[in-house]
PDB file of N, CA and C in Angstrom:
ATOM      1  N   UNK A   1     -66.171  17.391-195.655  1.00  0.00           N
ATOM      2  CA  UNK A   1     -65.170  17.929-194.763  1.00  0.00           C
ATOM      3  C   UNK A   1     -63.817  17.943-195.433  1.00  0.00           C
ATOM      4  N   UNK A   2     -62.943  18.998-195.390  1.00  0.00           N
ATOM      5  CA  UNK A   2     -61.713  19.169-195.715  1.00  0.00           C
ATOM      6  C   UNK A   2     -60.472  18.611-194.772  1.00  0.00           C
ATOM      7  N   UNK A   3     -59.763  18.116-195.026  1.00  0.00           N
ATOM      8  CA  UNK A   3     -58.854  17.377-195.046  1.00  0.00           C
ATOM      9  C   UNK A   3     -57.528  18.521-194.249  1.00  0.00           C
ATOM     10  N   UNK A   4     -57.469  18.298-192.915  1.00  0.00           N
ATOM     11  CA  UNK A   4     -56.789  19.528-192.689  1.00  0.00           C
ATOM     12  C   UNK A   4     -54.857  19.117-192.719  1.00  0.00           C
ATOM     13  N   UNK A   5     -55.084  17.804-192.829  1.00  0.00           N
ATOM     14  CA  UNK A   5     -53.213  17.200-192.739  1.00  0.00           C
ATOM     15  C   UNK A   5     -53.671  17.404-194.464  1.00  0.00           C
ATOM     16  N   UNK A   6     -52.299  17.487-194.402  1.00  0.00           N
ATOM     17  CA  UNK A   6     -51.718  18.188-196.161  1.00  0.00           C
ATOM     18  C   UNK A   6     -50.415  16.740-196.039  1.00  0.00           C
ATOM     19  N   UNK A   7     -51.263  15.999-196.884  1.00  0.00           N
ATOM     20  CA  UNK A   7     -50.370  15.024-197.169  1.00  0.00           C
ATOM     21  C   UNK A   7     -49.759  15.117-199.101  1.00  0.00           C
ATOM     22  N   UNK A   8     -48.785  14.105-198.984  1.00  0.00           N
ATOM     23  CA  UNK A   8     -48.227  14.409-200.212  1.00  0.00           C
ATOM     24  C   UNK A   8     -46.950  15.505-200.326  1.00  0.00           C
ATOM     25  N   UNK A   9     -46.499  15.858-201.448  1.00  0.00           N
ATOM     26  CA  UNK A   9     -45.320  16.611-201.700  1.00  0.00           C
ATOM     27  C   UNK A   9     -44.998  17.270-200.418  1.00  0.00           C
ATOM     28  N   UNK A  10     -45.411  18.238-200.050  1.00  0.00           N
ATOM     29  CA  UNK A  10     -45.910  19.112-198.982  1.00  0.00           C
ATOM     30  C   UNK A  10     -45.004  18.606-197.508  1.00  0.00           C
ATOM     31  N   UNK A  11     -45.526  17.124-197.046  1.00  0.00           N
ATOM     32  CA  UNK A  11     -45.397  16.687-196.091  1.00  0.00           C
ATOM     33  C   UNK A  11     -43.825  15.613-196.368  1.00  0.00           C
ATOM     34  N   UNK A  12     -43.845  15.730-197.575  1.00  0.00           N
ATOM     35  CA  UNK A  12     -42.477  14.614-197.956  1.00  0.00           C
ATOM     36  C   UNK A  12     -41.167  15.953-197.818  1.00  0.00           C
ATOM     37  N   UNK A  13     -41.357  16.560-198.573  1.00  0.00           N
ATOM     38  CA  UNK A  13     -40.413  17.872-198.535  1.00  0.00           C
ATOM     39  C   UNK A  13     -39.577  18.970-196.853  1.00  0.00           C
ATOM     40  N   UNK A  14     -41.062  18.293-195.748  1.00  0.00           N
ATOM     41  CA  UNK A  14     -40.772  18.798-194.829  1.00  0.00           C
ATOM     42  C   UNK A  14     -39.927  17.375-194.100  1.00  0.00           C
ATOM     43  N   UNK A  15     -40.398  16.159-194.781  1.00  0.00           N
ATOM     44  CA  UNK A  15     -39.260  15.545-193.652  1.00  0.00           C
ATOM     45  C   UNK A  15     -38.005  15.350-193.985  1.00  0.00           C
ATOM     46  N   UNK A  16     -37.844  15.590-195.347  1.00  0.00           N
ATOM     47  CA  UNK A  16     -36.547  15.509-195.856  1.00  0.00           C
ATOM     48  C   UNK A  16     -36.047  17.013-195.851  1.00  0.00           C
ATOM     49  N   UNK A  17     -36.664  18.109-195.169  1.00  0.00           N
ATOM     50  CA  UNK A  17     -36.209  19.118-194.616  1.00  0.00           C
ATOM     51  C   UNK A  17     -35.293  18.976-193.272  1.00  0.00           C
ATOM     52  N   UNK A  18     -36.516  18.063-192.555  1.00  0.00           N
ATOM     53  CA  UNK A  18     -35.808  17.698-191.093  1.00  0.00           C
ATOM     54  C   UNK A  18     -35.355  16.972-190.719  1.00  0.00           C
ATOM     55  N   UNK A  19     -34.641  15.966-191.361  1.00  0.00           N
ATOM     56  CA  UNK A  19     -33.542  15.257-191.391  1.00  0.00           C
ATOM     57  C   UNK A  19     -31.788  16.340-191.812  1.00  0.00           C
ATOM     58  N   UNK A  20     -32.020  16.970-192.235  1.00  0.00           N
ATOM     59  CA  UNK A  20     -30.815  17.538-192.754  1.00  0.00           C
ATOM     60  C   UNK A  20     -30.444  18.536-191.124  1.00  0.00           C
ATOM     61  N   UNK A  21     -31.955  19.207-190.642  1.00  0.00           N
ATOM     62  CA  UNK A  21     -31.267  19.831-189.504  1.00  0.00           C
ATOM     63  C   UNK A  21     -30.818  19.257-187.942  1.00  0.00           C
ATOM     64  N   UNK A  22     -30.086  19.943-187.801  1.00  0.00           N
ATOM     65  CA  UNK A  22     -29.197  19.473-186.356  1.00  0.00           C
ATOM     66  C   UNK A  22     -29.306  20.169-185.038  1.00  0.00           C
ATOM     67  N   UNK A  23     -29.811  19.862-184.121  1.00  0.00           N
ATOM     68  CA  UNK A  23     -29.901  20.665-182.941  1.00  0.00           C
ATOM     69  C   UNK A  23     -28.436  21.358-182.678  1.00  0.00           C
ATOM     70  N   UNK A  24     -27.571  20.777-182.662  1.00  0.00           N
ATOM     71  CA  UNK A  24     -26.137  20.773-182.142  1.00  0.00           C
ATOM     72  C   UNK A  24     -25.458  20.841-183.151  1.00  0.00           C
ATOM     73  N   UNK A  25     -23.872  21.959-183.091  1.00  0.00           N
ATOM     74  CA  UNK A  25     -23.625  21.613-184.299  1.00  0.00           C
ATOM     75  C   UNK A  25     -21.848  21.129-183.626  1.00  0.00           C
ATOM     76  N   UNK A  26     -21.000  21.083-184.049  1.00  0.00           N
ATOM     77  CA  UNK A  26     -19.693  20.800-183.832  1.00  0.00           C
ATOM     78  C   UNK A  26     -18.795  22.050-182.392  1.00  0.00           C
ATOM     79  N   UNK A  27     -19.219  22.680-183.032  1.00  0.00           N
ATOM     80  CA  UNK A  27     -18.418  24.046-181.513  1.00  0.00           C
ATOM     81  C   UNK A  27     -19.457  24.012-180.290  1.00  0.00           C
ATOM     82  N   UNK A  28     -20.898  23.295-180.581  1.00  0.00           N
ATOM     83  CA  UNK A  28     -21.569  23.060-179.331  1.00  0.00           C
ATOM     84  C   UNK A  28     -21.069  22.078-178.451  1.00  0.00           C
ATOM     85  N   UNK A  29     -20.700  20.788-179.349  1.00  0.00           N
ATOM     86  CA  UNK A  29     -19.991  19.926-178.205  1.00  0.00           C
ATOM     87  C   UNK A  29     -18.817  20.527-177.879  1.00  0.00           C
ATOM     88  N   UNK A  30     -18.092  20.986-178.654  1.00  0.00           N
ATOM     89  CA  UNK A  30     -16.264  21.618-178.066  1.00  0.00           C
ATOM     90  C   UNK A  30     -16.757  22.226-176.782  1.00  0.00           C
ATOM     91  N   UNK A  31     -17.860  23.607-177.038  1.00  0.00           N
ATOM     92  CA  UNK A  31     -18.077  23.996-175.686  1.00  0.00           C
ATOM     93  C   UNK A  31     -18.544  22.928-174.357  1.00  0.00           C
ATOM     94  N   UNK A  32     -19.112  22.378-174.704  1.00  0.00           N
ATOM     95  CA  UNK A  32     -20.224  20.851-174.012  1.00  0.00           C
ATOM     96  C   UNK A  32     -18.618  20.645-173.289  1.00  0.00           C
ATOM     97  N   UNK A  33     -17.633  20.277-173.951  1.00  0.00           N
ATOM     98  CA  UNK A  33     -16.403  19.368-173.511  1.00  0.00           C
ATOM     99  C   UNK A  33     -15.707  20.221-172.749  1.00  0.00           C
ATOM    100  N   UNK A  34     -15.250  21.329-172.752  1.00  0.00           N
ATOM    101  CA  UNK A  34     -14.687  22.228-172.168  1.00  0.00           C
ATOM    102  C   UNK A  34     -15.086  22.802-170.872  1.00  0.00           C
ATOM    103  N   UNK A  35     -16.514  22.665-170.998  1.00  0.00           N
ATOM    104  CA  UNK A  35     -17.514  22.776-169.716  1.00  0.00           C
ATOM    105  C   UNK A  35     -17.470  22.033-168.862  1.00  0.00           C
ATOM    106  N   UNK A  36     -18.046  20.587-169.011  1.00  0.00           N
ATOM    107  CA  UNK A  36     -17.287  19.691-168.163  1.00  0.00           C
ATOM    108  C   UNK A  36     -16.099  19.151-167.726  1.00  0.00           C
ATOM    109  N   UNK A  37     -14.924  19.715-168.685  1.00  0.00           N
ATOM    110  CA  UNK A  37     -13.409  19.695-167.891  1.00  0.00           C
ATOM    111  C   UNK A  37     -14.019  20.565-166.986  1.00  0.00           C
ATOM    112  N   UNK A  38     -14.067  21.717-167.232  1.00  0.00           N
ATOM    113  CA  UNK A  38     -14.345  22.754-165.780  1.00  0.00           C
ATOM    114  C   UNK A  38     -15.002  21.879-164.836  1.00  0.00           C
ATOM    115  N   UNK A  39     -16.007  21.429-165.024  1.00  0.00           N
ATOM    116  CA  UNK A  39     -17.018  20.969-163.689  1.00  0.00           C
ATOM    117  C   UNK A  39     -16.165  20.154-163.108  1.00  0.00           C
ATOM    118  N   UNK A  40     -15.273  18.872-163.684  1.00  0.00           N
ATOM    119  CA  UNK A  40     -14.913  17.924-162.950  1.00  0.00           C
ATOM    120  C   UNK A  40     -13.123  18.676-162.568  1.00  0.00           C
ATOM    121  N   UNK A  41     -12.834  19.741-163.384  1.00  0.00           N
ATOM    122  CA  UNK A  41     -11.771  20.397-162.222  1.00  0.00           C
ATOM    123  C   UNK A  41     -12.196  20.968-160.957  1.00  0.00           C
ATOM    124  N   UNK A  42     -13.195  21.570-161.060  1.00  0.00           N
ATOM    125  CA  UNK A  42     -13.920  22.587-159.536  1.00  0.00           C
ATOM    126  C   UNK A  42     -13.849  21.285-158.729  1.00  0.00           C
ATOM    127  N   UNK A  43     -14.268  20.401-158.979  1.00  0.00           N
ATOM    128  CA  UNK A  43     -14.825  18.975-158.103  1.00  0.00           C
ATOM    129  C   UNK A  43     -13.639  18.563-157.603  1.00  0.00           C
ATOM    130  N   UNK A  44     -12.561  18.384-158.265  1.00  0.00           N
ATOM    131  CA  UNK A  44     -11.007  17.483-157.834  1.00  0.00           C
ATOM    132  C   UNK A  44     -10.894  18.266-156.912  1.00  0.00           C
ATOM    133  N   UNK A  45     -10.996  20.185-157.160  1.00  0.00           N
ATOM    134  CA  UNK A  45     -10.357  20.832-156.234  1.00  0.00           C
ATOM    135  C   UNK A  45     -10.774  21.106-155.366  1.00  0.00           C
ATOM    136  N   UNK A  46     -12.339  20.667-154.856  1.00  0.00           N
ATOM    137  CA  UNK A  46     -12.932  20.546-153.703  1.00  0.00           C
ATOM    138  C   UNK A  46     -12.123  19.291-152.879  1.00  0.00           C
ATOM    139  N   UNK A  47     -12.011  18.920-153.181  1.00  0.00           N
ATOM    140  CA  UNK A  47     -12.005  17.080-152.648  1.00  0.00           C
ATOM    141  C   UNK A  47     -10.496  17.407-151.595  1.00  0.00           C
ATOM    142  N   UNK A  48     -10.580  16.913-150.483  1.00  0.00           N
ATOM    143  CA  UNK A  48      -9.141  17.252-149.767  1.00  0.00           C
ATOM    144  C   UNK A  48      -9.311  15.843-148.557  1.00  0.00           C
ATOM    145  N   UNK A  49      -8.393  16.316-147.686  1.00  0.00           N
ATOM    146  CA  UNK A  49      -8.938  15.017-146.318  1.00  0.00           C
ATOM    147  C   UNK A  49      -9.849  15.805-145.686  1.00  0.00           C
ATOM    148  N   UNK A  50     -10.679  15.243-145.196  1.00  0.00           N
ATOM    149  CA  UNK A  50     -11.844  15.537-144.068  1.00  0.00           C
ATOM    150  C   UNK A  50     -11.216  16.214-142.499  1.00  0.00           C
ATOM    151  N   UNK A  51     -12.180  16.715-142.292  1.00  0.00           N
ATOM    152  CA  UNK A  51     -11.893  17.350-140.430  1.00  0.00           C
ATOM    153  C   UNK A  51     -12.687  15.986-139.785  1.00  0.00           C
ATOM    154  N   UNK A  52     -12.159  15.737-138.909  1.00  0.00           N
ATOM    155  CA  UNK A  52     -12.847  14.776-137.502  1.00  0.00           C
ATOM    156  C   UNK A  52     -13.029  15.131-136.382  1.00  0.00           C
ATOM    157  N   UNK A  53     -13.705  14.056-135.454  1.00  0.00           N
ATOM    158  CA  UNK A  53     -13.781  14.510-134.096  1.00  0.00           C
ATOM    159  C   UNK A  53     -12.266  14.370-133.492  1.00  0.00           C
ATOM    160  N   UNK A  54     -11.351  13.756-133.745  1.00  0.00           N
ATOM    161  CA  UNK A  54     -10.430  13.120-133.344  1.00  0.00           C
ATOM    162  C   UNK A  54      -9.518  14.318-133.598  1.00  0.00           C
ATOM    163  N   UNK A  55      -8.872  14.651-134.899  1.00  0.00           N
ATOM    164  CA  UNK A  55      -8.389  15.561-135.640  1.00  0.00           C
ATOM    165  C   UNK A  55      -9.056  16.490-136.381  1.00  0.00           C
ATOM    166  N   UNK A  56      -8.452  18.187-136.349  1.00  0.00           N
ATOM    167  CA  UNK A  56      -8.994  18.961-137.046  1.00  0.00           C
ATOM    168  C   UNK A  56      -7.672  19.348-138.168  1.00  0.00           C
ATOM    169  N   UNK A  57      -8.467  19.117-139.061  1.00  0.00           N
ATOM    170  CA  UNK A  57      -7.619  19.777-140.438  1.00  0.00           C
ATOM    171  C   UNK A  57      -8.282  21.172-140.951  1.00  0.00           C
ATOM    172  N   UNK A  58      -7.414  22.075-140.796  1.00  0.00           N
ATOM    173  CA  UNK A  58      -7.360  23.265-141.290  1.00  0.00           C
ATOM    174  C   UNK A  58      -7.405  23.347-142.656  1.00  0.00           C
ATOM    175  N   UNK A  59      -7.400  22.564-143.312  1.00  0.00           N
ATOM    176  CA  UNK A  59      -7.400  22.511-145.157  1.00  0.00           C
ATOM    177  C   UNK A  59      -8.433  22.558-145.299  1.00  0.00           C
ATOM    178  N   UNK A  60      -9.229  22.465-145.056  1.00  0.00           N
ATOM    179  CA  UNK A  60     -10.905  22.320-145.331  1.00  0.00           C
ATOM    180  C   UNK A  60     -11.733  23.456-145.420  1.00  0.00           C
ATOM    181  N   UNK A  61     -10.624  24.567-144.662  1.00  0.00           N
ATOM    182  CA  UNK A  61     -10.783  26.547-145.106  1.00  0.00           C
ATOM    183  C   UNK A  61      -9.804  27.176-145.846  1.00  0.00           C
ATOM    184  N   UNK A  62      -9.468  26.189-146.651  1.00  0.00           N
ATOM    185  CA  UNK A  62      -8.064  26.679-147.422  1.00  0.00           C
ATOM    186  C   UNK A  62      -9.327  27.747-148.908  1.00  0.00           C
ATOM    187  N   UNK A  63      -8.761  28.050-149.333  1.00  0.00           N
ATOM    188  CA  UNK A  63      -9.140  29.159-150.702  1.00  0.00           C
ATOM    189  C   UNK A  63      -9.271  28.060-152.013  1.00  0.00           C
ATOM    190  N   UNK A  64      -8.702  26.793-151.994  1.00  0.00           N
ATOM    191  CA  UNK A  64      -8.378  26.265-152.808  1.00  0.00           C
ATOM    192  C   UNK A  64     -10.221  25.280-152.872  1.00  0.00           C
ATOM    193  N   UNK A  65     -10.646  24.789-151.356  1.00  0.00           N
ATOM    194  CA  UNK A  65     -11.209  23.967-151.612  1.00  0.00           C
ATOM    195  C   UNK A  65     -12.614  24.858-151.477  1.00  0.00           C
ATOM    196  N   UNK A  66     -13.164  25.928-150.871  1.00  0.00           N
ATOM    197  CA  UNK A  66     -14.158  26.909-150.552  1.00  0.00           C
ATOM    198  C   UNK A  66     -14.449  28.213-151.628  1.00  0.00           C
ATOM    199  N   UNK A  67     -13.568  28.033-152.363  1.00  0.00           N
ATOM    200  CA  UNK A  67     -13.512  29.585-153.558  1.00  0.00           C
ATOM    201  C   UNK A  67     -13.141  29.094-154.942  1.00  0.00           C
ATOM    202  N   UNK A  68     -12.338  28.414-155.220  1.00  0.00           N
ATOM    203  CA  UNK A  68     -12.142  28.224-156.646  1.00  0.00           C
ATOM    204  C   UNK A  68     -12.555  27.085-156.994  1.00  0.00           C
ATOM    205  N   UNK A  69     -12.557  26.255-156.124  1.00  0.00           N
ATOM    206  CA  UNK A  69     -13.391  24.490-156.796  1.00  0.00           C
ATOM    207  C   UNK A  69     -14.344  24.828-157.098  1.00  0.00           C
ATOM    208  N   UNK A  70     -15.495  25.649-155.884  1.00  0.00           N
ATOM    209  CA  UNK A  70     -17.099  26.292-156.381  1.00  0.00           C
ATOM    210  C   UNK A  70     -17.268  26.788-157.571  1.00  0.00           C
ATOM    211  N   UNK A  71     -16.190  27.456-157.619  1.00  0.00           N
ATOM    212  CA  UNK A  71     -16.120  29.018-158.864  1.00  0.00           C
ATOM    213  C   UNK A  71     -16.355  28.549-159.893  1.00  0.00           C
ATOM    214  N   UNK A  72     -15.297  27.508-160.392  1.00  0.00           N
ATOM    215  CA  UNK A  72     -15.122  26.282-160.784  1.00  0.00           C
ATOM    216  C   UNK A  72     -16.481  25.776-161.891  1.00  0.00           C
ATOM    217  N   UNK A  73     -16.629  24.913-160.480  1.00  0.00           N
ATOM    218  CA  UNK A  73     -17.975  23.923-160.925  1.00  0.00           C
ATOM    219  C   UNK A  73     -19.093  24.709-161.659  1.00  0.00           C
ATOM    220  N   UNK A  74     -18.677  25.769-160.790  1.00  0.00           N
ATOM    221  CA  UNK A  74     -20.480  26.909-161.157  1.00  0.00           C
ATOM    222  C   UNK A  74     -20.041  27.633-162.425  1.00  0.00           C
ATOM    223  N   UNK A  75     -18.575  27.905-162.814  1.00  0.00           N
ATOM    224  CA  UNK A  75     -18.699  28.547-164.388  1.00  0.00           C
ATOM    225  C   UNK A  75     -18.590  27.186-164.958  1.00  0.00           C
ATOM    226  N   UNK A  76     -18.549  26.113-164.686  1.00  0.00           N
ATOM    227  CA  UNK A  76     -18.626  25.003-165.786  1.00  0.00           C
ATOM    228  C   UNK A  76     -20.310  24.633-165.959  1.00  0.00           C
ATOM    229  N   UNK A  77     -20.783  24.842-164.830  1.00  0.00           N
ATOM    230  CA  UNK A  77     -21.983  24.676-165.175  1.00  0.00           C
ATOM    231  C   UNK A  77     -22.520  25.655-166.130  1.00  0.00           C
ATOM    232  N   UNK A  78     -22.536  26.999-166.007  1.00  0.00           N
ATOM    233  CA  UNK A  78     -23.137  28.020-166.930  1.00  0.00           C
ATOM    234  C   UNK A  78     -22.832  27.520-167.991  1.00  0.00           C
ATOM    235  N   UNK A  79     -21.571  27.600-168.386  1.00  0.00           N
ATOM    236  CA  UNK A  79     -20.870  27.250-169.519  1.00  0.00           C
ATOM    237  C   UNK A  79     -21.548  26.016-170.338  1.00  0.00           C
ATOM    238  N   UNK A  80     -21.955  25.585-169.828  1.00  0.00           N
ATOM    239  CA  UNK A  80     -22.893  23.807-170.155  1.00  0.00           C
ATOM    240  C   UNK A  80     -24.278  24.216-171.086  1.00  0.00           C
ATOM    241  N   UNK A  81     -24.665  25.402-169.804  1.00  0.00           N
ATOM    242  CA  UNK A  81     -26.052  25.737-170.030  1.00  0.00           C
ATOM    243  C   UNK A  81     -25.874  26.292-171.414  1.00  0.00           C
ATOM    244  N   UNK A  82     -24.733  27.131-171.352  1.00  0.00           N
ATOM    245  CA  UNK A  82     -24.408  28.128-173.095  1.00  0.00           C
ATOM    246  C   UNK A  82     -24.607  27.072-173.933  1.00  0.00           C
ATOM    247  N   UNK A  83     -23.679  26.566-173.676  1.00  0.00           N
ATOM    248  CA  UNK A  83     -23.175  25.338-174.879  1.00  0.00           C
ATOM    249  C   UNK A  83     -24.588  25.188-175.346  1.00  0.00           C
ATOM    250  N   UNK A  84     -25.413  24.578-174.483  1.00  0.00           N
ATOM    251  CA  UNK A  84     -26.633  24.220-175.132  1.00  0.00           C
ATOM    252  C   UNK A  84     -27.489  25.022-175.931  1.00  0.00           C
ATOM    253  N   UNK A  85     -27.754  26.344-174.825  1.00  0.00           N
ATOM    254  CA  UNK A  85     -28.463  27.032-175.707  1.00  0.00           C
ATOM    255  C   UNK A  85     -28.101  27.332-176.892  1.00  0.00           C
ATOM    256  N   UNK A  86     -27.118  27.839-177.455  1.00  0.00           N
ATOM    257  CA  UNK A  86     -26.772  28.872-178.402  1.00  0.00           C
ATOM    258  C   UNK A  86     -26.953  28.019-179.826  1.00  0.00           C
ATOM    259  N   UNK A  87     -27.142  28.997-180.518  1.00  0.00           N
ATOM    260  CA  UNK A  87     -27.959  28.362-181.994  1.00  0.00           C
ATOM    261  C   UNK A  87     -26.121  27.946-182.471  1.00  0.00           C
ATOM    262  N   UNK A  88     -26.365  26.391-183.609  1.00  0.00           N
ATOM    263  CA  UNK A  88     -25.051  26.632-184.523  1.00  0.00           C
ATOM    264  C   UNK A  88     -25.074  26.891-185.843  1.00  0.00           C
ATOM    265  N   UNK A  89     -23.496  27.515-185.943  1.00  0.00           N
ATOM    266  CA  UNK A  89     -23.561  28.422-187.417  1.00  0.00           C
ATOM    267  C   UNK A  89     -24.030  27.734-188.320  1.00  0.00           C
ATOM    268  N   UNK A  90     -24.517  28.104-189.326  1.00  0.00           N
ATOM    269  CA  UNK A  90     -25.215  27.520-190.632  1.00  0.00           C
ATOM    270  C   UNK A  90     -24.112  27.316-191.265  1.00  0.00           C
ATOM    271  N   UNK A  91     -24.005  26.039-192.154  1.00  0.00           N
ATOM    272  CA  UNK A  91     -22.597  26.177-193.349  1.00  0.00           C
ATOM    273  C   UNK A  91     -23.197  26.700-194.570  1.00  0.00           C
TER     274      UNK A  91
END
């Protein structure tokens, strides 16, 4: 029977292939970082005082906390997702 793992040169060459490569390269985290400023700005700008039974606060339909905190969070999220996917440049 033949020997179907290819040991030797072969198998030494590929791990000292894959040590050198990097999932991630440097502008993946910049994006990574930039993304989550976004997420945790959308989030601050959700955050306001609450409505009660007692008192109703009208801030809670303001544009600030219903439209752009969301907008927000949800392009920081995409933005996350990019970051990850996208291949980095070769040097």
């Amino acid at each position: 029977m033949k020997d179907t793992n290819k040991s030797g040169n072969g198998s030494r060459a590929l791990k000292r292939q894959e040590s050198h490569v990097k999932p991630l390269g440097r502008n993946n985290f910049i994006w990574m970082a930039v993304a989550g400023v976004l997420i945790v700005v959308g989030f601050l700008l959700m955050v306001g005082e609450p409505s009660g039974t007692e008192v109703f606060n009208a801030d809670i339909f303001s544009t600030r906390r219903i439209v752009i905190g969301p907008m927000l969070a949800f392009l920081g999220y995409v933005a996350m997702a990019v970051a990850i996917i996208i291949k980095p440049r070769k040097d």
